[in-house]
Protein backbone atom coordinates (compact mmCIF):
# COMPACT_ATOMS: atom_id res chain seq x y z
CA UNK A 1 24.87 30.02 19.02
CA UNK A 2 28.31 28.28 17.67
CA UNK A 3 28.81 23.99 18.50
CA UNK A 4 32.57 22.95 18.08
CA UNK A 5 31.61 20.08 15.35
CA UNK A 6 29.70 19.85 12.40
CA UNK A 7 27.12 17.58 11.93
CA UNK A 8 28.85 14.83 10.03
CA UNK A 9 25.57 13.56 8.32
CA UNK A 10 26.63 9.53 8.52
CA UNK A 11 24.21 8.01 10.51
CA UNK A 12 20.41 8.26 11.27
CA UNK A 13 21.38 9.23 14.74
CA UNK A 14 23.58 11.82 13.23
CA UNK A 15 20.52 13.66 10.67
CA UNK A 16 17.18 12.85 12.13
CA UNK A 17 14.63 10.73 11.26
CA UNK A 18 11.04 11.81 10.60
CA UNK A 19 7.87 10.47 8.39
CA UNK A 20 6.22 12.78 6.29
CA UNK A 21 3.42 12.51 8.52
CA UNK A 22 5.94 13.94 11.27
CA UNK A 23 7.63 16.55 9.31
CA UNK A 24 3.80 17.69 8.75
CA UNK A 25 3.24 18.11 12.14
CA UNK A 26 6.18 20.05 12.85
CA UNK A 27 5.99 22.66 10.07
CA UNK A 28 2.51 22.88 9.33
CA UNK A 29 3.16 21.95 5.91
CA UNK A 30 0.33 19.18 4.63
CA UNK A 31 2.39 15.61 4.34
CA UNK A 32 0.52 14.91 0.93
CA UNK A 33 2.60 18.59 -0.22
CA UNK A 34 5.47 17.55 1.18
CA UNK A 35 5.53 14.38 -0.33
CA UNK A 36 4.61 16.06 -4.22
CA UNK A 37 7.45 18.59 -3.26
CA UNK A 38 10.08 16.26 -2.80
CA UNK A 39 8.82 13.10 -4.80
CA UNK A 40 6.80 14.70 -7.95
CA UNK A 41 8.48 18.36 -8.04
CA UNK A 42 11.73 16.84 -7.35
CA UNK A 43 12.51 20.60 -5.32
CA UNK A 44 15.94 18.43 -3.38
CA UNK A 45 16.90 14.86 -3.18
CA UNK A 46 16.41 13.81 0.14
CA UNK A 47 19.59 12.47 2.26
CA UNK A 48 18.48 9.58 3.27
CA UNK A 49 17.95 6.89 1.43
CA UNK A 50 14.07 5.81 0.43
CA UNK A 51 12.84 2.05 0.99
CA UNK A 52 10.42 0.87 -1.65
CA UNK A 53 7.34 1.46 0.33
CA UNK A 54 5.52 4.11 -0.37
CA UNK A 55 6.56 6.21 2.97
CA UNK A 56 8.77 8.92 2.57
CA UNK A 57 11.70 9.84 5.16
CA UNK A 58 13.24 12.75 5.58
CA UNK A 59 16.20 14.48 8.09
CA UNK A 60 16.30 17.09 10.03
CA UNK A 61 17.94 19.43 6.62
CA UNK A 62 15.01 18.59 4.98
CA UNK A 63 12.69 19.54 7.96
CA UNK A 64 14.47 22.87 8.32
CA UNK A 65 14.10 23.42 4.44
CA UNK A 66 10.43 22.41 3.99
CA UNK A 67 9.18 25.60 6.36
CA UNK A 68 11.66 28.11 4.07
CA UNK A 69 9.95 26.78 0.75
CA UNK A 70 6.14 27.14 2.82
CA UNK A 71 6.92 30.56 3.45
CA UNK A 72 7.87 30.89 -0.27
CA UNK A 73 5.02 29.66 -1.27
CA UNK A 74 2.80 31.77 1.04
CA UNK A 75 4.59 34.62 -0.65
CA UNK A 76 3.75 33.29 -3.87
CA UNK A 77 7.16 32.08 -5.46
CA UNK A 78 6.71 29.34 -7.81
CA UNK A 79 7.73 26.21 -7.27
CA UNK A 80 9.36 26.38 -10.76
CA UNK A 81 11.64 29.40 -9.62
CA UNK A 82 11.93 27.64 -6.23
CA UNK A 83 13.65 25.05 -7.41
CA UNK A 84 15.59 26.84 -9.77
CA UNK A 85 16.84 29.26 -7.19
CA UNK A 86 18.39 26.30 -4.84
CA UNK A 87 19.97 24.91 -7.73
CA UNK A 88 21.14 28.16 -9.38
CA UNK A 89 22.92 28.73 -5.25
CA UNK A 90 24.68 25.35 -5.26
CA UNK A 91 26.42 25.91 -8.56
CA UNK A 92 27.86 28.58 -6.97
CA UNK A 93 29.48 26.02 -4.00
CA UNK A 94 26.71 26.43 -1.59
CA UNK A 95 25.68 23.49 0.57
CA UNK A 96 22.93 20.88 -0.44
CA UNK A 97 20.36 22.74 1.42
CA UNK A 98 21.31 26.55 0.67
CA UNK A 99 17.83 27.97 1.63
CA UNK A 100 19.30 26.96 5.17
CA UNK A 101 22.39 27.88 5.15
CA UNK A 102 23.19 30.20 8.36
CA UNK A 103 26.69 31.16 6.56
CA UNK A 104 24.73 32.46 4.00
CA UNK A 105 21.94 34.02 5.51
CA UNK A 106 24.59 35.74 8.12
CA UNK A 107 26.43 37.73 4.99
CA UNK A 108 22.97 38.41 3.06
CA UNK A 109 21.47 40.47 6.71
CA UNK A 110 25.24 42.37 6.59
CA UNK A 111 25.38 42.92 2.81
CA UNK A 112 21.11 43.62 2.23
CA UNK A 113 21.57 47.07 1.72
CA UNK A 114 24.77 46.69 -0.82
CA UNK A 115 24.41 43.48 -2.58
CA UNK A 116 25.92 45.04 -6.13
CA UNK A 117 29.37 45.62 -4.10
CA UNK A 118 32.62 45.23 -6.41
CA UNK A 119 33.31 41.83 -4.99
CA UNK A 120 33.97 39.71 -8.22
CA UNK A 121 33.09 35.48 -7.87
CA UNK A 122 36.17 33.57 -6.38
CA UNK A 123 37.05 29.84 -7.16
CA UNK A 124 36.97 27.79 -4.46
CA UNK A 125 36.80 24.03 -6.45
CA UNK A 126 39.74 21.74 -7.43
CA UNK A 127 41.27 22.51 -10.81
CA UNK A 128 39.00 19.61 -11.82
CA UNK A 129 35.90 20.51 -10.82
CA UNK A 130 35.81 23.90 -11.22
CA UNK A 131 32.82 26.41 -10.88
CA UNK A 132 32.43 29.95 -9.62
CA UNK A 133 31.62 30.43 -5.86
CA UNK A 134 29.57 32.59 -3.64
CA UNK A 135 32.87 33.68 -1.14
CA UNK A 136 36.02 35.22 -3.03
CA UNK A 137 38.82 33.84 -2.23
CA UNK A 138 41.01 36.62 -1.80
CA UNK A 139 39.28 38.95 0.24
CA UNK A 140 36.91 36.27 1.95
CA UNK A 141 33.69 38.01 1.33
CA UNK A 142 30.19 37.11 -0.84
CA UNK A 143 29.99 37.72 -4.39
CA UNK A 144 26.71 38.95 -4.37
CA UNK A 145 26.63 40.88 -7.43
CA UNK A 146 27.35 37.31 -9.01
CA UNK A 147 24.94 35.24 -7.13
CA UNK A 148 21.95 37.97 -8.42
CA UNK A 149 23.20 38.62 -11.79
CA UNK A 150 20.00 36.88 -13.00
CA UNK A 151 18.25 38.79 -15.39
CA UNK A 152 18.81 36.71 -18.57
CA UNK A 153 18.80 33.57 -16.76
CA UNK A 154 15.37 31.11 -17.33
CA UNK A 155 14.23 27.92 -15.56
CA UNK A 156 16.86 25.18 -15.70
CA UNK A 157 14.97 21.92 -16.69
CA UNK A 158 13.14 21.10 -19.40
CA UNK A 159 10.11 21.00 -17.65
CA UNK A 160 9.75 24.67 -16.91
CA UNK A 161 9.77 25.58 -20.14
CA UNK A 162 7.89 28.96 -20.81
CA UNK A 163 8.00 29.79 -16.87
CA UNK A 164 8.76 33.58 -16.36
CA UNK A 165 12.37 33.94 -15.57
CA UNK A 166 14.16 33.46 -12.63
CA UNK A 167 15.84 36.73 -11.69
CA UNK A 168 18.08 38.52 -8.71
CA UNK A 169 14.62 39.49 -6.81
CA UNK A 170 13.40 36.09 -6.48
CA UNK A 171 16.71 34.78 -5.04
CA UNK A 172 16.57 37.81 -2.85
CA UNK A 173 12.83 36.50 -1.60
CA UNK A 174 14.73 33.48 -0.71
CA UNK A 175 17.43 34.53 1.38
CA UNK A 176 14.62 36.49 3.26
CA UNK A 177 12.54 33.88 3.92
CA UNK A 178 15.77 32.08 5.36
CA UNK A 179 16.30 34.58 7.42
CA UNK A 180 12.85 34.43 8.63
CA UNK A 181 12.78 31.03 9.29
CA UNK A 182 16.11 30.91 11.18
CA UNK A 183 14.65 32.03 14.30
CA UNK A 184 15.17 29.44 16.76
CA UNK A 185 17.78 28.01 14.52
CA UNK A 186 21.63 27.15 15.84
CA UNK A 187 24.50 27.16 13.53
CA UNK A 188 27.94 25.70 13.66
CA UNK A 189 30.54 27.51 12.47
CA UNK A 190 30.28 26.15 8.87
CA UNK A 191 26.89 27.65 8.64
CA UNK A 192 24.86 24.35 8.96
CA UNK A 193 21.98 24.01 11.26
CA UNK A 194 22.21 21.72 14.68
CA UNK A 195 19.38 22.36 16.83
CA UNK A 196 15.75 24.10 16.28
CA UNK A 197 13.39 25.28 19.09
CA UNK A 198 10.32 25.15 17.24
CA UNK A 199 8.05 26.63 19.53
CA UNK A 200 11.50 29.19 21.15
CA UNK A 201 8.79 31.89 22.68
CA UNK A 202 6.37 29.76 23.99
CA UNK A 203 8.06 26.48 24.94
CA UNK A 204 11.76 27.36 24.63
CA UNK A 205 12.94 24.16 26.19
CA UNK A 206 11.98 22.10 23.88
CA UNK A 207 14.34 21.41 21.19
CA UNK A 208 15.20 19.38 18.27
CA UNK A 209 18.30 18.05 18.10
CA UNK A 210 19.11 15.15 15.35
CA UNK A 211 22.10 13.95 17.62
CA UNK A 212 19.63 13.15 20.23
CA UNK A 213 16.75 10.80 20.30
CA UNK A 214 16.35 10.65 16.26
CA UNK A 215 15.96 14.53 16.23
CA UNK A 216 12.37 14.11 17.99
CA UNK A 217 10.89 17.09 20.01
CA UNK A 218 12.97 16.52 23.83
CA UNK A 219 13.23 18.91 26.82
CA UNK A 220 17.23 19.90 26.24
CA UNK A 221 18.41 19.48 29.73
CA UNK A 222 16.97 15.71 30.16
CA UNK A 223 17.11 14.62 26.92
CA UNK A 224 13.26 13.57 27.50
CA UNK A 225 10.70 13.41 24.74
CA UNK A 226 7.71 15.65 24.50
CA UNK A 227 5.63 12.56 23.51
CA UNK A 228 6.22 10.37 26.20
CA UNK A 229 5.90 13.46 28.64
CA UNK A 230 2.59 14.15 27.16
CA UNK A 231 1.54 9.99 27.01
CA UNK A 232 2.29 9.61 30.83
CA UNK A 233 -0.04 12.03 31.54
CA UNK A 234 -3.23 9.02 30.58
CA UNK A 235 -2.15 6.79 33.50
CA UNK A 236 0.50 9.36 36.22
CA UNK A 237 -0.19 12.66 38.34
CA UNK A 238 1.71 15.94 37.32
CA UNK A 239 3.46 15.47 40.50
CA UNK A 240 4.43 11.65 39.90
CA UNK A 241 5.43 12.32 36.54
CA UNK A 242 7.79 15.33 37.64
CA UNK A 243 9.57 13.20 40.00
CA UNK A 244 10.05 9.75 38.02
CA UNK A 245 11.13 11.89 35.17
CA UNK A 246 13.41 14.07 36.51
CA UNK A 247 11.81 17.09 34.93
CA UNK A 248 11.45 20.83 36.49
CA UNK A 249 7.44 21.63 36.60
CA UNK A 250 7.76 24.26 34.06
CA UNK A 251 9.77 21.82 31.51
CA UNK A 252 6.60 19.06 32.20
CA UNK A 253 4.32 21.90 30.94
CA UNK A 254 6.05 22.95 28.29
CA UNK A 255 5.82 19.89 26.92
CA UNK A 256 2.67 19.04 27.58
CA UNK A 257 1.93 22.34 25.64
CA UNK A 258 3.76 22.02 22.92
CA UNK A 259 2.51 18.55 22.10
CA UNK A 260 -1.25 19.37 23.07
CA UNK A 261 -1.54 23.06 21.67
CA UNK A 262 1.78 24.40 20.26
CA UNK A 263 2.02 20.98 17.59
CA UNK A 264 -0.71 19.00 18.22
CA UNK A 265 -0.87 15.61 16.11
């Protein structure tokens, strides 16, 4: 699905907010990995800026990225090559968080089968900041024989020194596991993510959205959040809490659901 805007990325409101504790809880990824991802492994720099305290806080680009590198993981790409591979794709003009990039991920499904095509890299930075990029200018299209021209290419910081090499295959395991991962994703038209559905099968009306209530899990028609759906349940009937809430009885159960069984904290 295509929005008209692009998420501008200024505000809190505008990204998400989430704990690592939260982020945890929506991707199945343990907080205490998320947090040595991020803070020890240094994989991205997270958007929003970190208080002192120990907590760390993360948006909804860095939610969306966090289940791409799990599924990595679980098909047993380094961390080394991971982080090499997202780096190696923005010096090619990619976005900050390329392993999610819908742009991306639409040209790799349409290109798969012919990724050493005779598209040669384009240029699309000022003349004073220049560095090759993954669309060529001329004809519009990917440069994918650049992008996994990787076969002489190593790790690029010092601490991966002696890791195997990163090479075309690996960034190919990427873009697959973005694809994978995009299901229940919506794009703009720029390529960047604006909604998830987390659970899209099971509870499909539930939704994250960071323009709406800090990107928290909300029933998309009413704006409502699963939690407080779910919390009402301790003192209100099903019936009582339908009405008040101006919720459909299927929406009420889906998000009982998803916060009970589908993402339980």
């Amino acid at each position: 699905m295509i929005a008209a805007a692009p998420l501008d990325g200024k505000s809190l409101g505008a990204t998400g907010l989430y704990s690592a504790f939260e982020a945890s809880r929506l991707t199945g990824v343990p907080a205490r990995t998320i947090r040595d991802w991020l803070t020890v492994r240094s994989l991205w720099k997270p958007r929003i800026e970190q208080s002192s305290s120990a907590e760390l806080f993360l948006d909804f680009l860095d939610l969306l990225e966090i289940r791409v590198v799990s599924g990595l993981r679980r098909r047993r790409v380094s961390l080394q090559k991971i982080r090499a591979g997202i780096r190696h794709i923005q010096n090619f003009g990619e976005s900050s968080h390329p392993l999610i990039s819908g742009r991306l991920f639409l040209e790799w499904r349409r290109n798969r089968h012919n990724p050493m095509s005779r598209l040669h890299v384009g240029d699309r930075a000022s003349s004073s900041d220049r560095k090759p990029g993954v669309v060529d200018v001329q004809t519009g299209q990917f440069a994918w024989h650049e992008l996994l021209k990787l076969d002489d290419v190593r790790e690029l910081d010092e601490d991966d020194e002696g890791a195997p090499p990163l090479r075309g295959r690996d960034i190919e395991k990427m873009l697959d596991e973005g694809i994978m991962f995009s299901v229940g994703v919506r794009y703009h038209e720029d390529g960047s993510p604006y909604q998830w559905r987390p659970t899209e099968e099971a509870a499909p009306e539930v939704v994250l959205d960071p323009l709406r209530a800090f990107g928290k899990p909300i029933i998309d028609r009413r704006g409502v959040p699963t939690s407080i759906l779910a919390q009402m349940t301790d003192v209100y009937s099903r019936d009582e809490i339908i009405r008040e809430m101006g919720v459909t009885p299927n929406e009420f159960d889906q998000a009982v659901r998803f916060e009970r069984e589908l993402c339980p904290a």
